[in-house]
PDB file of N, CA and C in Angstrom:
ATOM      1  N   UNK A   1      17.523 -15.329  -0.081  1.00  0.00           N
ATOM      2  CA  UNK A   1      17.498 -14.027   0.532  1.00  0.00           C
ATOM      3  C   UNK A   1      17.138 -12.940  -0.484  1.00  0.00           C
ATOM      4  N   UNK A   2      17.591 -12.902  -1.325  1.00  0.00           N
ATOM      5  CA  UNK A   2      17.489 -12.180  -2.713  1.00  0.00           C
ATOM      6  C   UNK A   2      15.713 -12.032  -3.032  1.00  0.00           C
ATOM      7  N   UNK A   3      15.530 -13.366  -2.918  1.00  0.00           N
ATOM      8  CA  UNK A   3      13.548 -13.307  -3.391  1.00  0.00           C
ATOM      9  C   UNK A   3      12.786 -12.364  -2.486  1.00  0.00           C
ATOM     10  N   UNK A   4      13.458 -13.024  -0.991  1.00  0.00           N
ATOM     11  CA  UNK A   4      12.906 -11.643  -0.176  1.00  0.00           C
ATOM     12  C   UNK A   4      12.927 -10.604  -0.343  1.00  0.00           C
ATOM     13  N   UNK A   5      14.467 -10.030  -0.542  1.00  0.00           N
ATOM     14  CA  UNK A   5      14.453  -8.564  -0.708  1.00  0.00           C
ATOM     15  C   UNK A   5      13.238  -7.902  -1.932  1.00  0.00           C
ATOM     16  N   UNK A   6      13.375  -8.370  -3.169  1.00  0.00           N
ATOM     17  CA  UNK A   6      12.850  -8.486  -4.271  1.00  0.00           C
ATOM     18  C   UNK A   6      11.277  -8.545  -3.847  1.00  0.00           C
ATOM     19  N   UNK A   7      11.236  -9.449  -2.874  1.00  0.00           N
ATOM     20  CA  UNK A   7       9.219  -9.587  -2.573  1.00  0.00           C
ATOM     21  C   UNK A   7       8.912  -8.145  -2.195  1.00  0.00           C
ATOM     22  N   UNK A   8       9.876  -7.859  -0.682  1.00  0.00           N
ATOM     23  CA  UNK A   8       9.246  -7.038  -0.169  1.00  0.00           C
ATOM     24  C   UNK A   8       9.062  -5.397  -1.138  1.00  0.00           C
ATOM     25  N   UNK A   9      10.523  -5.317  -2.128  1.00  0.00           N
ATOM     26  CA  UNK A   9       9.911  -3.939  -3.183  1.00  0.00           C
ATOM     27  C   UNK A   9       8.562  -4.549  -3.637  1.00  0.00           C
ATOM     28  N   UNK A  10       8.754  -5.359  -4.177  1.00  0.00           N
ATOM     29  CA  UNK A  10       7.374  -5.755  -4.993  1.00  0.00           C
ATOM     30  C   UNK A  10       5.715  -5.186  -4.729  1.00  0.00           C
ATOM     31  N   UNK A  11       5.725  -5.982  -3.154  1.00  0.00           N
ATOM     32  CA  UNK A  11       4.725  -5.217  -2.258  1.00  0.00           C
ATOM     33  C   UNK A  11       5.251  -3.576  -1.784  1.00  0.00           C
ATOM     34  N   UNK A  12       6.202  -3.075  -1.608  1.00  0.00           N
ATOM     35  CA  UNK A  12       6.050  -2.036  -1.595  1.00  0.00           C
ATOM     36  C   UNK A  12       5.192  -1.109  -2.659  1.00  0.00           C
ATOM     37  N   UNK A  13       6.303  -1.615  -3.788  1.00  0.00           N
ATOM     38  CA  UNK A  13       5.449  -0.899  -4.904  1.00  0.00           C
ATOM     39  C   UNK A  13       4.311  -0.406  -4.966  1.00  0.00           C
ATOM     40  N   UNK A  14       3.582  -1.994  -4.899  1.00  0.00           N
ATOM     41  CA  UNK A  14       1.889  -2.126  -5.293  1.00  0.00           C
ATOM     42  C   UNK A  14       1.376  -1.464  -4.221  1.00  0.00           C
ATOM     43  N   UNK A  15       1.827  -1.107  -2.839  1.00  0.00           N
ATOM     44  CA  UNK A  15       1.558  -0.657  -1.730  1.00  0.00           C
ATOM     45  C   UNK A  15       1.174   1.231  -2.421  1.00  0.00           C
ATOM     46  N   UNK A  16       2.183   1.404  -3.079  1.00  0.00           N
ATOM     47  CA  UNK A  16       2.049   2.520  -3.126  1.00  0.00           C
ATOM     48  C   UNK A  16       0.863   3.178  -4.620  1.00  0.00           C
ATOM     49  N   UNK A  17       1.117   1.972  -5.624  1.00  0.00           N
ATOM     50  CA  UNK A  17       0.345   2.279  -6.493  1.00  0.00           C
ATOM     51  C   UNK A  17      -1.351   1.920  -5.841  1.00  0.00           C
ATOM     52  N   UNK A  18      -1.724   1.487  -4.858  1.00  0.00           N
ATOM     53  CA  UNK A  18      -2.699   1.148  -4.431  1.00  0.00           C
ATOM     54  C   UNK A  18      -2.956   2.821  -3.611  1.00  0.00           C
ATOM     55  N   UNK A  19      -2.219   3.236  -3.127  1.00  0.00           N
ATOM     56  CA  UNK A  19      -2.437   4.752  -2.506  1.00  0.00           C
ATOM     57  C   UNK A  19      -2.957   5.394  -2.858  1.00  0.00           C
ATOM     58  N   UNK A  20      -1.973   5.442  -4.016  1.00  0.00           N
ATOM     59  CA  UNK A  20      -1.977   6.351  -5.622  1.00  0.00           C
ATOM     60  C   UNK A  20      -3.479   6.094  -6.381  1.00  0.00           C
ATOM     61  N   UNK A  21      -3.970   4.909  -6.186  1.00  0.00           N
ATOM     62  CA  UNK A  21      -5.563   5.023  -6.911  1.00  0.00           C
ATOM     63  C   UNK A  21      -6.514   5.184  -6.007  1.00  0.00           C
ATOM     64  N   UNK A  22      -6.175   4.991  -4.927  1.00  0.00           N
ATOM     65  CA  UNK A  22      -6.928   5.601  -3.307  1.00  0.00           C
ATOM     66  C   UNK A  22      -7.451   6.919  -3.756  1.00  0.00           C
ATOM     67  N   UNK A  23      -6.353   7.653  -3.938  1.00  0.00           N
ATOM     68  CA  UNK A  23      -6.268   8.939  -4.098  1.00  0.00           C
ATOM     69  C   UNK A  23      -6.908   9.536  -5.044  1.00  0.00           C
ATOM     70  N   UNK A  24      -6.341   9.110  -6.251  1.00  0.00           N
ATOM     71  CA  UNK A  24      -7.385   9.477  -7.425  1.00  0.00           C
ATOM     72  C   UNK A  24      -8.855   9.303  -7.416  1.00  0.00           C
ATOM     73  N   UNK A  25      -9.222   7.988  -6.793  1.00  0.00           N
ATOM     74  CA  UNK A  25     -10.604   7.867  -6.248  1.00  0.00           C
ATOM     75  C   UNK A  25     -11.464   8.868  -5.948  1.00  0.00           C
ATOM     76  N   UNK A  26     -10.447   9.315  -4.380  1.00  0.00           N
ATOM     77  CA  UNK A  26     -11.185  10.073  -3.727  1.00  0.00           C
ATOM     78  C   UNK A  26     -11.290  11.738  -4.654  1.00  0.00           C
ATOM     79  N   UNK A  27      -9.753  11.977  -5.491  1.00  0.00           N
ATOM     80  CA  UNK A  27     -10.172  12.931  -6.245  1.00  0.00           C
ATOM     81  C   UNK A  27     -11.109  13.199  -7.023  1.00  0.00           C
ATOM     82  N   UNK A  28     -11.660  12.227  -7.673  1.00  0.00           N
ATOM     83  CA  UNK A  28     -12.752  11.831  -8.866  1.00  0.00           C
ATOM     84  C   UNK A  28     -13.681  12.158  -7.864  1.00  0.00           C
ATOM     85  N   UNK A  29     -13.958  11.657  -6.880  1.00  0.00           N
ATOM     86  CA  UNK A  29     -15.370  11.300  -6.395  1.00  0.00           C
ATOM     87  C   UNK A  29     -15.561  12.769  -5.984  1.00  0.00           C
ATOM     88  N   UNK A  30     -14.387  13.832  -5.492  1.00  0.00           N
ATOM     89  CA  UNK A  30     -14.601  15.244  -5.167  1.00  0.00           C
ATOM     90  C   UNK A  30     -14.977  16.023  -6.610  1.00  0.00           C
ATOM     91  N   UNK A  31     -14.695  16.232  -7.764  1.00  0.00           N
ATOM     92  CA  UNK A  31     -14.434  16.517  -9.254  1.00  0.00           C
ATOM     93  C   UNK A  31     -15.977  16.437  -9.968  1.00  0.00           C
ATOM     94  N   UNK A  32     -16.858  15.302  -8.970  1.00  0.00           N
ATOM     95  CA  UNK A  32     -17.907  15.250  -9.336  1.00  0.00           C
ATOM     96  C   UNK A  32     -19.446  16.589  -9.140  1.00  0.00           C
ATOM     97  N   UNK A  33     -19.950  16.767 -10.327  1.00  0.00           N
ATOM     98  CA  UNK A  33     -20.785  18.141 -10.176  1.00  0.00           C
ATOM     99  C   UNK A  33     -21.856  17.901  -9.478  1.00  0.00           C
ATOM    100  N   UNK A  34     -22.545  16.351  -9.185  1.00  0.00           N
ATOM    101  CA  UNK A  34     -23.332  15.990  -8.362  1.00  0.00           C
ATOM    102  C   UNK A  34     -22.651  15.256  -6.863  1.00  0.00           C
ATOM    103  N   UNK A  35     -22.683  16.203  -5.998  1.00  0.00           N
ATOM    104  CA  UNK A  35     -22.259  15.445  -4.277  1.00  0.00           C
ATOM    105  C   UNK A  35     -22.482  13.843  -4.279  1.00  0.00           C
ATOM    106  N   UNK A  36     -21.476  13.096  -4.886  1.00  0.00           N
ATOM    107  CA  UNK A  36     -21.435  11.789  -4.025  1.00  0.00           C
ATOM    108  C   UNK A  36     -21.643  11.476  -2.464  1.00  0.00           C
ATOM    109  N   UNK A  37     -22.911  10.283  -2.596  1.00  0.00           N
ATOM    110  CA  UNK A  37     -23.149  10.320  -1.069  1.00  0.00           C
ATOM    111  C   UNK A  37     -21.754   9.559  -0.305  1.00  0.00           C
ATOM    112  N   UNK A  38     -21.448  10.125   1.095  1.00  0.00           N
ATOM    113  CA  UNK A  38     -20.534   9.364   1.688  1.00  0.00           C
ATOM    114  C   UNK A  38     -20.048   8.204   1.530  1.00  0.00           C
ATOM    115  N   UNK A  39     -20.973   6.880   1.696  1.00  0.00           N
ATOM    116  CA  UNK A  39     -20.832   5.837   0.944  1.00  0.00           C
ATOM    117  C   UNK A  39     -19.383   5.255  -0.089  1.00  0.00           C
ATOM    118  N   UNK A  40     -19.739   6.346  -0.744  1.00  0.00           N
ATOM    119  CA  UNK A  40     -18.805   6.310  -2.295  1.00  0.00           C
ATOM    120  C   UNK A  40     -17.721   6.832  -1.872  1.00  0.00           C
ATOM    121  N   UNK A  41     -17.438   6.655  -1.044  1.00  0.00           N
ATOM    122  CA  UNK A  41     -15.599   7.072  -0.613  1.00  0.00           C
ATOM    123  C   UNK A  41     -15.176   5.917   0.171  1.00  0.00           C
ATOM    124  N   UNK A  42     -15.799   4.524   0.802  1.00  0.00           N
ATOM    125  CA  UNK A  42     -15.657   4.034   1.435  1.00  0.00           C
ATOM    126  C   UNK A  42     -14.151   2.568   0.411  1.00  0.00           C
ATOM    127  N   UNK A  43     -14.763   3.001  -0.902  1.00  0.00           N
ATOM    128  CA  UNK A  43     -13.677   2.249  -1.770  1.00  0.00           C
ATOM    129  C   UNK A  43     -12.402   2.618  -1.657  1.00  0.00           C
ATOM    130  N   UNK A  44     -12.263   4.276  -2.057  1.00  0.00           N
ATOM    131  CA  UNK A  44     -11.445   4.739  -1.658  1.00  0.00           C
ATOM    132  C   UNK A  44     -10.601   4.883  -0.921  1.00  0.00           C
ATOM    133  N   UNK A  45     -11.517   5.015   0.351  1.00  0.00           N
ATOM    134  CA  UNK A  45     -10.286   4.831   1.675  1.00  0.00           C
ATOM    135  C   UNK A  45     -10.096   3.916   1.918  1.00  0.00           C
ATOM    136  N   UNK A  46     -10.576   2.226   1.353  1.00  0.00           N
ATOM    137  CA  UNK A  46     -10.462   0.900   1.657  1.00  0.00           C
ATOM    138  C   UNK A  46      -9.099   1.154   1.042  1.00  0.00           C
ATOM    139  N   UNK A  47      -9.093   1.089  -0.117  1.00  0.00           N
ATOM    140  CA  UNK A  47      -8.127   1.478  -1.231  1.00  0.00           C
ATOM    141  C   UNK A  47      -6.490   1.869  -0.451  1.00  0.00           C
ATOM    142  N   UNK A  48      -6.704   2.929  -0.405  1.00  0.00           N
ATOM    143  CA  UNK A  48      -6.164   3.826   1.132  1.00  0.00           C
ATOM    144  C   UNK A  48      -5.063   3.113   1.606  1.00  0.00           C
ATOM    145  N   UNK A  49      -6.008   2.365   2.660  1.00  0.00           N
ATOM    146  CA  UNK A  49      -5.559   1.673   3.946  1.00  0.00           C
ATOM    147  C   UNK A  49      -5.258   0.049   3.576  1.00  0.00           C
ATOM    148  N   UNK A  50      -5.566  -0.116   2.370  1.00  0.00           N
ATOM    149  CA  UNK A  50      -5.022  -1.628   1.888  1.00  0.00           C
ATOM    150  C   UNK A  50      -3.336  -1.253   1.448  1.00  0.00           C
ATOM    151  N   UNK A  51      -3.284  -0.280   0.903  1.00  0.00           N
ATOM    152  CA  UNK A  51      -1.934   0.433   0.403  1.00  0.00           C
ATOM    153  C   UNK A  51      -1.053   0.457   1.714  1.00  0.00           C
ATOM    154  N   UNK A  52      -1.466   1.135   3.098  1.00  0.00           N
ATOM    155  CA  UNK A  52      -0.758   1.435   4.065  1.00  0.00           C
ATOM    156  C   UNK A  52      -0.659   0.234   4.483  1.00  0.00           C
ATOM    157  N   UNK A  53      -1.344  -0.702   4.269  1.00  0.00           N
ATOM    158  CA  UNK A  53      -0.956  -2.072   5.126  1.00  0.00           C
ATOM    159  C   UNK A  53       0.039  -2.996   4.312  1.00  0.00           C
ATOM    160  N   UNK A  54       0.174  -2.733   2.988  1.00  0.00           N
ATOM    161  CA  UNK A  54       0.829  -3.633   1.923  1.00  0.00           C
ATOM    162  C   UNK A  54       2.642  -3.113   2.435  1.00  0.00           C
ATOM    163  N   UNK A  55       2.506  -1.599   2.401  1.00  0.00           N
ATOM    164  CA  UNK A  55       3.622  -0.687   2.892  1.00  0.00           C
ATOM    165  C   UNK A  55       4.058  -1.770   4.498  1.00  0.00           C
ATOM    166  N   UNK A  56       3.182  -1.684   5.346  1.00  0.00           N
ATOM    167  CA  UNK A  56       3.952  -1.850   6.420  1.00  0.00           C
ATOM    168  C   UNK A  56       4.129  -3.677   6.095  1.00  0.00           C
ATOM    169  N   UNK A  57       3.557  -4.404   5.466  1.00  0.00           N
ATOM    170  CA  UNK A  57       3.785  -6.052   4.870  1.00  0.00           C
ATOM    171  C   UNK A  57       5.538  -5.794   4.559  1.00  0.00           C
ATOM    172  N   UNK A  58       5.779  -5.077   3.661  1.00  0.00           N
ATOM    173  CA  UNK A  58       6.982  -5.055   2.694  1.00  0.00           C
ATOM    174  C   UNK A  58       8.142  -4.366   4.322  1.00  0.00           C
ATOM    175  N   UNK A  59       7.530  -3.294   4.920  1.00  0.00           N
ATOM    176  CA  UNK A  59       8.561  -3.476   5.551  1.00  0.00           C
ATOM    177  C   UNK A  59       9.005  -4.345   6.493  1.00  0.00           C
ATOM    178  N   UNK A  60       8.174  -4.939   7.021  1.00  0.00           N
ATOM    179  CA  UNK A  60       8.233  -6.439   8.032  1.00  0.00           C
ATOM    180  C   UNK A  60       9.257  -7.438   7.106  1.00  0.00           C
ATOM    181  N   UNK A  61       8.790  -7.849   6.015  1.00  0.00           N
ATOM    182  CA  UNK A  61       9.715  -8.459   5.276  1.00  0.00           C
ATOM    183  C   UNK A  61      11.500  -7.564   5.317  1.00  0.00           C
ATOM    184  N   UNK A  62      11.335  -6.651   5.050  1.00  0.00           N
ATOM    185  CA  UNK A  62      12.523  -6.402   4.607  1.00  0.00           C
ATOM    186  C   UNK A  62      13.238  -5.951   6.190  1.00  0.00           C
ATOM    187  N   UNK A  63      12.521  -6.333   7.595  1.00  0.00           N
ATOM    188  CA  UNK A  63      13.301  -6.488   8.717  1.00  0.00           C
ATOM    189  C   UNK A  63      13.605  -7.397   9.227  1.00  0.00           C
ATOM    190  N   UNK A  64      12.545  -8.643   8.534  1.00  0.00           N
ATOM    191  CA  UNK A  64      13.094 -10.158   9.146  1.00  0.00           C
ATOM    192  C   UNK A  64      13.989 -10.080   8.641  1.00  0.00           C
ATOM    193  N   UNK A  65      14.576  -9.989   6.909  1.00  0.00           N
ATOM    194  CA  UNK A  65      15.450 -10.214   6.281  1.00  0.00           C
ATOM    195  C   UNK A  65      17.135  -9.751   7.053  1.00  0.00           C
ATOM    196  N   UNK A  66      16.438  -8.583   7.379  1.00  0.00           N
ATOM    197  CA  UNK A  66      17.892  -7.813   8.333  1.00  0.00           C
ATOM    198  C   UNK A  66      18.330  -8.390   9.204  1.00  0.00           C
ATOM    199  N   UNK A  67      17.693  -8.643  10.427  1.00  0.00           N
ATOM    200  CA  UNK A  67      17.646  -9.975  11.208  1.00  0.00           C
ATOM    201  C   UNK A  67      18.091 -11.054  11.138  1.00  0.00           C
ATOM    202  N   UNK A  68      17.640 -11.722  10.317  1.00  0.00           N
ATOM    203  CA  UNK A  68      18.160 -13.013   9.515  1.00  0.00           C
ATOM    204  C   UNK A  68      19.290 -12.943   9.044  1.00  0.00           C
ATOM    205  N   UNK A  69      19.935 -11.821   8.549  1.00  0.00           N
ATOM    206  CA  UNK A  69      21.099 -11.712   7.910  1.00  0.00           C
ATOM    207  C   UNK A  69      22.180 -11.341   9.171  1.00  0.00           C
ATOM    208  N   UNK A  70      21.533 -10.654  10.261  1.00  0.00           N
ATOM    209  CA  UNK A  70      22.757 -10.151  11.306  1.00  0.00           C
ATOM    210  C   UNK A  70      22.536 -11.525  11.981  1.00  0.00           C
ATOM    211  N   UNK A  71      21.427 -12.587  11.963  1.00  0.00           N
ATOM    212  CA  UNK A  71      22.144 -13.623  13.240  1.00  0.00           C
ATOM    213  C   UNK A  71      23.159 -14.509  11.938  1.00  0.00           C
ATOM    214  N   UNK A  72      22.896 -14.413  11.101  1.00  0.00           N
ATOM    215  CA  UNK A  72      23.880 -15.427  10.006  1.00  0.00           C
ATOM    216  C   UNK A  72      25.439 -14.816  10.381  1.00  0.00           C
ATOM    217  N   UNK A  73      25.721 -14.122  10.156  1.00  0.00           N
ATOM    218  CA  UNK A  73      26.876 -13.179  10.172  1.00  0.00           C
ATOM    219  C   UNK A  73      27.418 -13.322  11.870  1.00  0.00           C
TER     220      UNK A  73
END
C-alpha cells in the first residue's frame, strides 16, 4: 500500500514539473524577438496536457488506494 501511495506523489510530482516546463516553453517561445510560427507551441502545450494527465494518473491511484483501504477496514 505504501508503494502506491509513494507512486502516485511520484507521478504527481513529475505531473507538475512537466507543467512547469510546459510553461516555460510557452514563455520562451513568447520572449522570442522573431514571432514563432504557431507550430512551435504545439510542444508546449503537448507538454501541458501530458502534465494534466500525469496529475489526474496520480490521483486515480491515490483513490483506488482509498477504496482499497475502506473495503479492507
Amino acid at each position: 500500500m505504501a508503494r502506491t501511495y509513494i507512486l502516485a506523489w511520484v507521478i504527481g510530482l513529475l505531473g507538475l514539473v512537466m507543467i512547469g516546463g510546459g510553461i516555460w516553453g510557452v514563455i520562451d517561445l513568447f520572449r522570442q524577438e522573431v514571432r514563432a510560427p504557431l507550430k512551435s507551441y504545439g510542444g508546449a502545450v503537448s507538454m501541458i496536457c501530458g502534465g494534466v494527465a500525469m496529475l489526474g494518473v496520480a490521483q486515480l491511484l491515490r483513490l483506488e488506494l482509498a477504496l482499497i483501504l475502506m473495503h479492507v477496514h
